[in-house]
PDB file of N, CA and C in Angstrom:
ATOM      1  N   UNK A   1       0.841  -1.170   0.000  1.00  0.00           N
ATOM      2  CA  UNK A   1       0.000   0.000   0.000  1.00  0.00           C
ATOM      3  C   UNK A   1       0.889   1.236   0.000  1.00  0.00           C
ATOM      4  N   UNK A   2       0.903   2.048  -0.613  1.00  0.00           N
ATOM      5  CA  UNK A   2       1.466   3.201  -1.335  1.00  0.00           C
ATOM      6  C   UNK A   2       1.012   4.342  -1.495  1.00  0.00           C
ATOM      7  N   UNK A   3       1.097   5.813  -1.200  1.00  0.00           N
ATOM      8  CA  UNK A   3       0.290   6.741  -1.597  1.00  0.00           C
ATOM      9  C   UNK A   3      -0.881   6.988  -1.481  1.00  0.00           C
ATOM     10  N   UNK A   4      -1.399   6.452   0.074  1.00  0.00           N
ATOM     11  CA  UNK A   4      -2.790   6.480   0.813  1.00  0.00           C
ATOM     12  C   UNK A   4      -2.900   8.288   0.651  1.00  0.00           C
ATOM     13  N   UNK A   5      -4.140   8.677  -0.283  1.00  0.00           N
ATOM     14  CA  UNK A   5      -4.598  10.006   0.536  1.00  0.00           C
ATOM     15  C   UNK A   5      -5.346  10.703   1.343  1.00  0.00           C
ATOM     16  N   UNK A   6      -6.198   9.113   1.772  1.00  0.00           N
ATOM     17  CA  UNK A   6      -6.291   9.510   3.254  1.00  0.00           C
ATOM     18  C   UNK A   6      -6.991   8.157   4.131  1.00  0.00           C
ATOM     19  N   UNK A   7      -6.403   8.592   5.308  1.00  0.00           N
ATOM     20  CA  UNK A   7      -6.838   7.420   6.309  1.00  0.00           C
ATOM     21  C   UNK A   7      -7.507   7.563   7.053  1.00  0.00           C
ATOM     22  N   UNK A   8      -9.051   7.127   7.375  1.00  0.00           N
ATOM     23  CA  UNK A   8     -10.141   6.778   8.356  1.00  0.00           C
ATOM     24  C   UNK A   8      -9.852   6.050   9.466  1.00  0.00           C
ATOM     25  N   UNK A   9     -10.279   6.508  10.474  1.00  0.00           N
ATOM     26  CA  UNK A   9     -10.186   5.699  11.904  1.00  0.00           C
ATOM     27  C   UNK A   9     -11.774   5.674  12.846  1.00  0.00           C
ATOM     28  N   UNK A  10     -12.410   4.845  12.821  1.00  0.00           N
ATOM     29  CA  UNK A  10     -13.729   5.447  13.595  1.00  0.00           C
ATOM     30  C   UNK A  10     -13.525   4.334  14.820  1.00  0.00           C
ATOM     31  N   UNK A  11     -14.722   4.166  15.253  1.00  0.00           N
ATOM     32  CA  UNK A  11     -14.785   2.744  16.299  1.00  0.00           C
ATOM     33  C   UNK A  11     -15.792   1.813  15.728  1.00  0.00           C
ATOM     34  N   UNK A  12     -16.595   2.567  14.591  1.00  0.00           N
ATOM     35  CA  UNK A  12     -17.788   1.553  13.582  1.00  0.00           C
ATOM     36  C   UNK A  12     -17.049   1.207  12.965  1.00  0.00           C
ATOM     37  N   UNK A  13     -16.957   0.244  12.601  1.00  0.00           N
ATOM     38  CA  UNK A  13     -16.967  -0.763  11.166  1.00  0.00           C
ATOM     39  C   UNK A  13     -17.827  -0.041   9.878  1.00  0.00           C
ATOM     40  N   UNK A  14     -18.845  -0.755  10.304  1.00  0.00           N
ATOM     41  CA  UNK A  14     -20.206   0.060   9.400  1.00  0.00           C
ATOM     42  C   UNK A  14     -19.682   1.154   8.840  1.00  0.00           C
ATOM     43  N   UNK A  15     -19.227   2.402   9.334  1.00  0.00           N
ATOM     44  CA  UNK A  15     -19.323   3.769   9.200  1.00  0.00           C
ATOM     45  C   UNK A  15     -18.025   4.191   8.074  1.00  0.00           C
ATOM     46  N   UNK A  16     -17.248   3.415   9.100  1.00  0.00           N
ATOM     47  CA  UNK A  16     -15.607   3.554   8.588  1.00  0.00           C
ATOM     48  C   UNK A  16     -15.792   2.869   7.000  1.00  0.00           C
ATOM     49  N   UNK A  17     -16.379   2.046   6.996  1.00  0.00           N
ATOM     50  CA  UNK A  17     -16.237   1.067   5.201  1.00  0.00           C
ATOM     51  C   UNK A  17     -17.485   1.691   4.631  1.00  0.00           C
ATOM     52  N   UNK A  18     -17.841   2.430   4.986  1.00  0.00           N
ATOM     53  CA  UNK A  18     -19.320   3.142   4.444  1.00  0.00           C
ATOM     54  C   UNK A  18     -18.334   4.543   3.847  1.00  0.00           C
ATOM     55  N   UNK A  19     -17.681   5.272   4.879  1.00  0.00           N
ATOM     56  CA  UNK A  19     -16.990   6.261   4.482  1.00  0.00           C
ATOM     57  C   UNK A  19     -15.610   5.757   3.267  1.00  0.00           C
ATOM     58  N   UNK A  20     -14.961   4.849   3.341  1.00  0.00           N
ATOM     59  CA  UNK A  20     -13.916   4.149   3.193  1.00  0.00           C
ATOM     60  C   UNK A  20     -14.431   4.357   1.186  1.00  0.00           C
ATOM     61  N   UNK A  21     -15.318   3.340   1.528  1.00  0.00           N
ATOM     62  CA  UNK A  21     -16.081   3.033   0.290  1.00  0.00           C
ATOM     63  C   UNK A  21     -16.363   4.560  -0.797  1.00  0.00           C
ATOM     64  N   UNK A  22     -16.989   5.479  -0.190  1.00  0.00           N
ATOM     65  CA  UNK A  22     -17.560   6.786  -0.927  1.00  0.00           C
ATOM     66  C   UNK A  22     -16.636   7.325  -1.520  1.00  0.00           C
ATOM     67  N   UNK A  23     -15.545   7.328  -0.556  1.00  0.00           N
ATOM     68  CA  UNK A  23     -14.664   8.188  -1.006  1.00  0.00           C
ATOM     69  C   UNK A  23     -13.399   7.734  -2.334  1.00  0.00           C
ATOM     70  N   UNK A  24     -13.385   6.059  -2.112  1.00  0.00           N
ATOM     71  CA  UNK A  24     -13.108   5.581  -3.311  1.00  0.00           C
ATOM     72  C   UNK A  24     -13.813   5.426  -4.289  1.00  0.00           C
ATOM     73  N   UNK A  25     -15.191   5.927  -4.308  1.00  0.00           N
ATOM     74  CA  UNK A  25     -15.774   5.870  -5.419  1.00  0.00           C
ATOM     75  C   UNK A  25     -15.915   6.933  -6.095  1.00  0.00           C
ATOM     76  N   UNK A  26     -15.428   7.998  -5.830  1.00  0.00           N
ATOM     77  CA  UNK A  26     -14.774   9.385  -6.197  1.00  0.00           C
ATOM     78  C   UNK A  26     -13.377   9.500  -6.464  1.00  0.00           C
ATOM     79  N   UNK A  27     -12.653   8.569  -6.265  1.00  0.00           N
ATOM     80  CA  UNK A  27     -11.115   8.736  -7.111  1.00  0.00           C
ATOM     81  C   UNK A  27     -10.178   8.446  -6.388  1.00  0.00           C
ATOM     82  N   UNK A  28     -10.728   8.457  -4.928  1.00  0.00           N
ATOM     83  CA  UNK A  28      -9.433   8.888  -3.874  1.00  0.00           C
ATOM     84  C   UNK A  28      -9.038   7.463  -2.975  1.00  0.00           C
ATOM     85  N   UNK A  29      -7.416   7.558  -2.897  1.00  0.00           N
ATOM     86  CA  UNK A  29      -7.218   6.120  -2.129  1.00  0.00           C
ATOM     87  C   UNK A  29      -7.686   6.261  -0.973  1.00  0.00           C
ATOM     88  N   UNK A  30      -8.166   5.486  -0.465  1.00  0.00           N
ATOM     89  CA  UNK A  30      -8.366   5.549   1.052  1.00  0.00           C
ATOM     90  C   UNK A  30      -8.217   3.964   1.635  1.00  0.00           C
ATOM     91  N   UNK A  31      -8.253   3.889   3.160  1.00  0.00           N
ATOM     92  CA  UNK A  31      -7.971   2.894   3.542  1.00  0.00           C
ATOM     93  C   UNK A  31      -8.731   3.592   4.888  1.00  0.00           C
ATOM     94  N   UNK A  32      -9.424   2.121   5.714  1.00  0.00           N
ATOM     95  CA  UNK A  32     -10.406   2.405   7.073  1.00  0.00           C
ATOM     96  C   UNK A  32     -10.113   1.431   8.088  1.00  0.00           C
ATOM     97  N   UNK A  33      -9.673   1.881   9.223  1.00  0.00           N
ATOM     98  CA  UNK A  33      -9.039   1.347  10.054  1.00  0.00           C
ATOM     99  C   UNK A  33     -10.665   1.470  11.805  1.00  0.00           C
ATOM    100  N   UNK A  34     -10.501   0.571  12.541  1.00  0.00           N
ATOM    101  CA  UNK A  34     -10.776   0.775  13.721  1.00  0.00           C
ATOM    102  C   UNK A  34     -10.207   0.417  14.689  1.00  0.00           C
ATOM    103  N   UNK A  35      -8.804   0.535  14.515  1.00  0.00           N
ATOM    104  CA  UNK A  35      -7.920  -0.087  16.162  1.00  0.00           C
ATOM    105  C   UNK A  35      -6.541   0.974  15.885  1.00  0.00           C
ATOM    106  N   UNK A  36      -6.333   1.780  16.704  1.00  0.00           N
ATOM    107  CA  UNK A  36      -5.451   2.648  17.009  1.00  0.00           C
ATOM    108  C   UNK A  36      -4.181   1.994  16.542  1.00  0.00           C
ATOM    109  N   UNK A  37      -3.973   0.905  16.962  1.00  0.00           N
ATOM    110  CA  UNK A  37      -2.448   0.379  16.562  1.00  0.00           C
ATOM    111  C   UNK A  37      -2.449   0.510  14.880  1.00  0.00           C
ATOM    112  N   UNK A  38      -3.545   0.068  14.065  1.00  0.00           N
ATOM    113  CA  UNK A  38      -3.324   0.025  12.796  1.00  0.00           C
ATOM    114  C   UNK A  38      -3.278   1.340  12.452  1.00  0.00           C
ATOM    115  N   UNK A  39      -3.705   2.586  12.767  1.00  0.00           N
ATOM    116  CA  UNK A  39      -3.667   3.967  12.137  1.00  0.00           C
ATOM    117  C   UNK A  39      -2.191   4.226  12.320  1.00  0.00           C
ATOM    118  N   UNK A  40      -1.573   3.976  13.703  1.00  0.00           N
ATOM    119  CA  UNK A  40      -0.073   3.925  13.871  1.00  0.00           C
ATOM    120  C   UNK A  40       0.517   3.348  12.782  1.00  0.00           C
ATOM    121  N   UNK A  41       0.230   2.385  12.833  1.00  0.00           N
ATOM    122  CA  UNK A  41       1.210   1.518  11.581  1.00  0.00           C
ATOM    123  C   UNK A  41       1.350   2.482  10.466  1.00  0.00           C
ATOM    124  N   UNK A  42       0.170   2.675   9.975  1.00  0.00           N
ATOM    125  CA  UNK A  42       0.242   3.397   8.486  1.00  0.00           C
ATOM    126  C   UNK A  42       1.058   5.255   9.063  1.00  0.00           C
ATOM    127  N   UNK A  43       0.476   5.434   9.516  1.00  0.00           N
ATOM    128  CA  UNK A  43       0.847   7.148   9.828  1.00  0.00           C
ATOM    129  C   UNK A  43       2.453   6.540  10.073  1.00  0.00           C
ATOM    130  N   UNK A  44       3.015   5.785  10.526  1.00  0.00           N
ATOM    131  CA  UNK A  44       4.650   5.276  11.040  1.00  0.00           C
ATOM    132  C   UNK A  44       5.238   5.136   9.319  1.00  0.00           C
ATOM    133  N   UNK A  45       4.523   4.734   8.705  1.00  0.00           N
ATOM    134  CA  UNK A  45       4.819   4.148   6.849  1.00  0.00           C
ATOM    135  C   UNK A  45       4.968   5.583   6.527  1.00  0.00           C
ATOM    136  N   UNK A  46       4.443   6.367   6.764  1.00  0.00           N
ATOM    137  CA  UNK A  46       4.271   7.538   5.930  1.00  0.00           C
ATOM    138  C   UNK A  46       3.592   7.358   4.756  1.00  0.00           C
ATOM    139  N   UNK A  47       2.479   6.566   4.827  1.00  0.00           N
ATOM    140  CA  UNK A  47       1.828   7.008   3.331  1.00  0.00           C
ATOM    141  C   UNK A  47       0.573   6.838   3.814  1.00  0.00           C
ATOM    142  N   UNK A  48       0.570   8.305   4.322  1.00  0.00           N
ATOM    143  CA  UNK A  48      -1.057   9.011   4.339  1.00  0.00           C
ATOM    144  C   UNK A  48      -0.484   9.903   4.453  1.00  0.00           C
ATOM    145  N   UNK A  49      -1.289  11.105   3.068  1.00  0.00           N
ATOM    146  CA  UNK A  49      -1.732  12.383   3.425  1.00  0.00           C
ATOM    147  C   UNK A  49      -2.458  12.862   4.644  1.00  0.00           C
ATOM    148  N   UNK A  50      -3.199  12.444   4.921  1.00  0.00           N
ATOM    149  CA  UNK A  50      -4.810  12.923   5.612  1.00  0.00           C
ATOM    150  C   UNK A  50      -5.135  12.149   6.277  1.00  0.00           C
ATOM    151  N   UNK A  51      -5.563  12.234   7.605  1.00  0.00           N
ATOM    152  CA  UNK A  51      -5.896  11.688   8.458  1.00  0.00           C
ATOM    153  C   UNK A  51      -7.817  11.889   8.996  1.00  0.00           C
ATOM    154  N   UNK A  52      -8.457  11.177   9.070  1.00  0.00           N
ATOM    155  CA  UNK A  52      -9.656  11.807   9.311  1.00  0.00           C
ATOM    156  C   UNK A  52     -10.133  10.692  10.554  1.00  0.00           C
ATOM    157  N   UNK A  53     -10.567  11.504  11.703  1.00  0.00           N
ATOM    158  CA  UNK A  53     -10.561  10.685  12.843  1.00  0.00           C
ATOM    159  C   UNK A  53     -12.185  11.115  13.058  1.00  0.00           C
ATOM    160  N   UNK A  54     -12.442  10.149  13.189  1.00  0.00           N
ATOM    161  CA  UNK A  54     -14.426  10.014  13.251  1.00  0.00           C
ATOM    162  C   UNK A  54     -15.025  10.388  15.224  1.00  0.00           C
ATOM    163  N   UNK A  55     -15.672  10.270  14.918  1.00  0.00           N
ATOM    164  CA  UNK A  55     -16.330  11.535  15.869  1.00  0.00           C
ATOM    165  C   UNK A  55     -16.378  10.007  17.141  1.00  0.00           C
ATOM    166  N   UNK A  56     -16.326   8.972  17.035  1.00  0.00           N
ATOM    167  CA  UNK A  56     -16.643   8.099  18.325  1.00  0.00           C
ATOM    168  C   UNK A  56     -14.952   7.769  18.794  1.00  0.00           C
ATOM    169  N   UNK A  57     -13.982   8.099  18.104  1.00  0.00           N
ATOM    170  CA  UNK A  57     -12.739   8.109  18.889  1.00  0.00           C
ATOM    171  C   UNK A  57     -12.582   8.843  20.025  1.00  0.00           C
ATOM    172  N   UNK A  58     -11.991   8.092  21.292  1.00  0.00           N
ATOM    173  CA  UNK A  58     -12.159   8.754  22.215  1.00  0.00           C
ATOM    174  C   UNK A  58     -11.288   9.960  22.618  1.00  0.00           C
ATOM    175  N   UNK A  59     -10.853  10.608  23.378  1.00  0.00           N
ATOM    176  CA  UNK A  59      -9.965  11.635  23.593  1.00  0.00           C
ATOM    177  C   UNK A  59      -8.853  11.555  23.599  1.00  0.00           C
ATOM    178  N   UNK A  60      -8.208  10.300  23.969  1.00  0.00           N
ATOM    179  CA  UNK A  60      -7.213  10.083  24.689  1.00  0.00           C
ATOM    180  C   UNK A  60      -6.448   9.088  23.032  1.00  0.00           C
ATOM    181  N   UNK A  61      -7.236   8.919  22.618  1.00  0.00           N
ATOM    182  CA  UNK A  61      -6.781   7.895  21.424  1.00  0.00           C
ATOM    183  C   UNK A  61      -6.592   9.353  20.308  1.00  0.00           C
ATOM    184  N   UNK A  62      -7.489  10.077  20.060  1.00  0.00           N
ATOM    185  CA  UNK A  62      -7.845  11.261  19.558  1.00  0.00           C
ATOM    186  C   UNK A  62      -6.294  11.953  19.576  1.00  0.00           C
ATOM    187  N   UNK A  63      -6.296  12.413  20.545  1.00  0.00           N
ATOM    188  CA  UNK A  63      -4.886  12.870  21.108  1.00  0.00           C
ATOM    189  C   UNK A  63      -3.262  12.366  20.694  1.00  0.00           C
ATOM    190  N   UNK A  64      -3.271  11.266  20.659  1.00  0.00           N
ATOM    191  CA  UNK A  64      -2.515  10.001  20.426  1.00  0.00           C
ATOM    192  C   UNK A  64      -2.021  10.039  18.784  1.00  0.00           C
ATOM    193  N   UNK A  65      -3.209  10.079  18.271  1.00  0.00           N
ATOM    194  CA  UNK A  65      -3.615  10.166  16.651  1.00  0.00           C
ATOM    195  C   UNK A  65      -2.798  11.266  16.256  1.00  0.00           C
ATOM    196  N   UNK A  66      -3.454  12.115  17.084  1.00  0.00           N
ATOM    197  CA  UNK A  66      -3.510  13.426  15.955  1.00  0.00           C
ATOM    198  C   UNK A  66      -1.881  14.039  16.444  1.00  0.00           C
ATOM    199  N   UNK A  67      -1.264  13.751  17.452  1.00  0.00           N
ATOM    200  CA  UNK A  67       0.424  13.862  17.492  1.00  0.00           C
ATOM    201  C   UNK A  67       1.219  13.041  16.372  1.00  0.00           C
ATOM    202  N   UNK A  68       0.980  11.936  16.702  1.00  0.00           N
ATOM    203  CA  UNK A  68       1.471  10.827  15.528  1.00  0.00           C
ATOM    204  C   UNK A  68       1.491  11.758  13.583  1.00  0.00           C
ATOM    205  N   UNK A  69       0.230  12.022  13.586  1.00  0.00           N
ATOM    206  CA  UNK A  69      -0.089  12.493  12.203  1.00  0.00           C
ATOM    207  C   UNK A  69       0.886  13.924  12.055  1.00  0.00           C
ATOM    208  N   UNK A  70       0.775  14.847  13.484  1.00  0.00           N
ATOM    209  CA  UNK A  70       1.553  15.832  13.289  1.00  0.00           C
ATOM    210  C   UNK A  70       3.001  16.060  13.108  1.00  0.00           C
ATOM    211  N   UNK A  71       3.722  14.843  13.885  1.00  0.00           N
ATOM    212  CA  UNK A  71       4.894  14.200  14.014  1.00  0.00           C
ATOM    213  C   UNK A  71       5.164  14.091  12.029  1.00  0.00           C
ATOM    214  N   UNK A  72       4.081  13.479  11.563  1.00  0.00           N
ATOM    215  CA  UNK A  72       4.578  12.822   9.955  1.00  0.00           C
ATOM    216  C   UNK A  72       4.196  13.692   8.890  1.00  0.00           C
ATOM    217  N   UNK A  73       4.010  14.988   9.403  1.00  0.00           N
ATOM    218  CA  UNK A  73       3.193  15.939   8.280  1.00  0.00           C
ATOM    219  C   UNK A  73       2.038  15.453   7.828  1.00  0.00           C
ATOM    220  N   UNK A  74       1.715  15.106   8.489  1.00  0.00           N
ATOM    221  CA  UNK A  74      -0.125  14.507   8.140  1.00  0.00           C
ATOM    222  C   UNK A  74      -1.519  15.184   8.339  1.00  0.00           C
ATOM    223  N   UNK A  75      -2.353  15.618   7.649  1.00  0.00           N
ATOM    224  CA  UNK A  75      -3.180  16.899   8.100  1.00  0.00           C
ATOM    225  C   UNK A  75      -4.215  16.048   8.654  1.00  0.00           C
ATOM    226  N   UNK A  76      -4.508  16.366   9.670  1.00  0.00           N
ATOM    227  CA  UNK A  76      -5.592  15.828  10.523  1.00  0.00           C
ATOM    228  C   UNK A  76      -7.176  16.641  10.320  1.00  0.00           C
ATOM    229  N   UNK A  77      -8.269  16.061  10.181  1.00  0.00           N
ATOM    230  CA  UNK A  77      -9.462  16.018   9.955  1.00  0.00           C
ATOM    231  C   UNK A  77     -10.339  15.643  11.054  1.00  0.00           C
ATOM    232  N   UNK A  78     -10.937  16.203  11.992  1.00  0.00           N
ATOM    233  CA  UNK A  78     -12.064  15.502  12.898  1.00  0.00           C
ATOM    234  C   UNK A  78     -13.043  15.705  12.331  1.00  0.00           C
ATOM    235  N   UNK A  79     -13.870  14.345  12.558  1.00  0.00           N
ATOM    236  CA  UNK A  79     -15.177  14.814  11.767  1.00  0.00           C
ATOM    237  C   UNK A  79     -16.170  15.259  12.623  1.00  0.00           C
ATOM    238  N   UNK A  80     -17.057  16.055  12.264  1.00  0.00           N
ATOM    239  CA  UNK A  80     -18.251  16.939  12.924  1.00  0.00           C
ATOM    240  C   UNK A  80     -19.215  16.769  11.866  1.00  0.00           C
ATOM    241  N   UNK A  81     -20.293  15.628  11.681  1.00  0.00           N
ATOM    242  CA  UNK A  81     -20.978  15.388  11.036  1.00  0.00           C
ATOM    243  C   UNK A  81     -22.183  16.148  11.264  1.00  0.00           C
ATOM    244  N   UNK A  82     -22.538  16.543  12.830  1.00  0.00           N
ATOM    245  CA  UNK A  82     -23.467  17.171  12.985  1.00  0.00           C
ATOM    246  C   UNK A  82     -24.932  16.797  12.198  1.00  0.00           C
ATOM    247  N   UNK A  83     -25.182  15.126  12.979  1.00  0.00           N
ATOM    248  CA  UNK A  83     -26.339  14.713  12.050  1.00  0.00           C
ATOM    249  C   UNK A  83     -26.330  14.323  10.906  1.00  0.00           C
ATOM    250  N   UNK A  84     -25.838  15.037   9.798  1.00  0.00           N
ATOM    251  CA  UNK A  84     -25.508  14.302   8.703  1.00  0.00           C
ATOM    252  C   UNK A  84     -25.401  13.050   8.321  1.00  0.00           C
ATOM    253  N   UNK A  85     -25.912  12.611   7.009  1.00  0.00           N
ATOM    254  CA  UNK A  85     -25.329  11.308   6.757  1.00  0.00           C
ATOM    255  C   UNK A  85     -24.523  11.070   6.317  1.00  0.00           C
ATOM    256  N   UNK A  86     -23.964  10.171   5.908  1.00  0.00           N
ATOM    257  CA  UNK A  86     -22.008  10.395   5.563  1.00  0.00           C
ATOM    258  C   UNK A  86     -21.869  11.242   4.496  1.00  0.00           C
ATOM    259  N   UNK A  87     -22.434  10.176   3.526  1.00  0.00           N
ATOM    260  CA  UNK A  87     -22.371  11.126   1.660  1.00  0.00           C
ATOM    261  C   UNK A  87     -22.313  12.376   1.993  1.00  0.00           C
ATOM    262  N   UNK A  88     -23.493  12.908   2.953  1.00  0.00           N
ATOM    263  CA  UNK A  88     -23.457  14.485   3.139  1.00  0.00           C
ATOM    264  C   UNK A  88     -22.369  15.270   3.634  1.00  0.00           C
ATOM    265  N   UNK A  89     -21.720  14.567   4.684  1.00  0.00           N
ATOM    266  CA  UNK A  89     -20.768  14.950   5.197  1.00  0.00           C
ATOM    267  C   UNK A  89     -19.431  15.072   4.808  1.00  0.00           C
ATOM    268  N   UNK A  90     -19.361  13.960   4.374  1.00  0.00           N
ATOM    269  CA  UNK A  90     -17.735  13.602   3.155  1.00  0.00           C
ATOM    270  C   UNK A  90     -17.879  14.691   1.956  1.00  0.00           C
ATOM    271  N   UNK A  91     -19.493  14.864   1.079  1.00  0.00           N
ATOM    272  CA  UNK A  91     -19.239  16.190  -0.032  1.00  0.00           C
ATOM    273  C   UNK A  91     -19.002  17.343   0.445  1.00  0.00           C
ATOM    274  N   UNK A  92     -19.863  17.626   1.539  1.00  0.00           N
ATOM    275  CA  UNK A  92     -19.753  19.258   2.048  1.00  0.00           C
ATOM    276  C   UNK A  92     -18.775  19.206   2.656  1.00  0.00           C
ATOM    277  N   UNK A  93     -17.924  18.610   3.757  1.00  0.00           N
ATOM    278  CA  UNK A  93     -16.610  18.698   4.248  1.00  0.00           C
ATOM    279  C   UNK A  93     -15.184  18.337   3.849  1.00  0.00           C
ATOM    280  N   UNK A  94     -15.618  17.039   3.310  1.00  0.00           N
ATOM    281  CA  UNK A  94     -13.972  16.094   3.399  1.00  0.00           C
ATOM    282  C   UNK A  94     -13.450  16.097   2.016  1.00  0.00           C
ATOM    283  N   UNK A  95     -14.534  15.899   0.837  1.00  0.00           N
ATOM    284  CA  UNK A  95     -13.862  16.296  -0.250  1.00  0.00           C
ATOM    285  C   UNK A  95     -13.657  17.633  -1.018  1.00  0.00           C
ATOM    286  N   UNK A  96     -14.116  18.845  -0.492  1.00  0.00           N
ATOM    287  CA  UNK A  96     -13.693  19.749  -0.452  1.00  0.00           C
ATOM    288  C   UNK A  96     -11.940  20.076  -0.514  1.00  0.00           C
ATOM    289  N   UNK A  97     -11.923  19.629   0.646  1.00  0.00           N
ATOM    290  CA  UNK A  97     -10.596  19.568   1.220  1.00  0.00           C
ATOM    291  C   UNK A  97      -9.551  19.132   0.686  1.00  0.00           C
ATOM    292  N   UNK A  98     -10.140  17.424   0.542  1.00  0.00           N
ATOM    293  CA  UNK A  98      -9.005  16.531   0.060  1.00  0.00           C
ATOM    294  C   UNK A  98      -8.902  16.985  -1.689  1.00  0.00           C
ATOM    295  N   UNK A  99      -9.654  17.753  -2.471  1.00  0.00           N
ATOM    296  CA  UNK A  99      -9.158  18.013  -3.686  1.00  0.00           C
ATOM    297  C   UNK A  99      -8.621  19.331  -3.916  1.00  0.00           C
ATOM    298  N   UNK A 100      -8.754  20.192  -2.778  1.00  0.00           N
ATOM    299  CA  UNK A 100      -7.881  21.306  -2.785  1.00  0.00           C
ATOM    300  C   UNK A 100      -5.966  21.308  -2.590  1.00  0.00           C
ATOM    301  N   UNK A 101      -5.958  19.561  -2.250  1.00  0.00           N
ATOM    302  CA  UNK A 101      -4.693  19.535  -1.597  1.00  0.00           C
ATOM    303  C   UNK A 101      -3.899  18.536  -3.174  1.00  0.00           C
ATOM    304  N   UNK A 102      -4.980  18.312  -4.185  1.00  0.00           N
ATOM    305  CA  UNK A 102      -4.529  17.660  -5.399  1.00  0.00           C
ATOM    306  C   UNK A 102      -4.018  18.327  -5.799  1.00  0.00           C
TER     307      UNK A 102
END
């Protein structure tokens, strides 16, 4: 795995391969993780751009994350879905973003 541009971390399954999924169906690599050690792994590889940490990570893992990512030049993303359903959330927020950085 090579040239991740961006990496998901939630505590759903469901959510994470729901998001995982959308966003590869728009162009973009992604890869969806739910266990802290595996976001390490990859953020340690250096191949993630983007980090996007889902709203049920807890603080302390949150925290953890988002040093790691800062440590590797990795732009970190929390998500604030605010109700939303993903699709909604990933167009109006996340791919915004992630194609401004193409």
């Amino acid at each position: 795995m090579t040239g991740l541009d961006i990496l998901i971390i939630g505590r759903s399954r469901r959510t994470v391969d729901t998001a995982t999924e959308q966003l590869r169906s728009l162009g973009f690599t992604a890869h969806g993780v739910i266990a802290d050690d595996e976001a390490v792994t990859l953020l340690d590889a250096r191949e993630v751009t983007t980090l996007l940490i889902g709203g049920g990570v807890q603080r302390e893992s949150r925290a953890l994350l988002k040093q790691r990512a800062q440590q590797r030049g990795v732009t970190v993303l929390e998500a604030r879905r605010a109700g939303r359903e993903i699709d909604v959330y990933l167009r109006e927020e996340v791919v915004p973003l992630l194609r401004g950085r193409q």
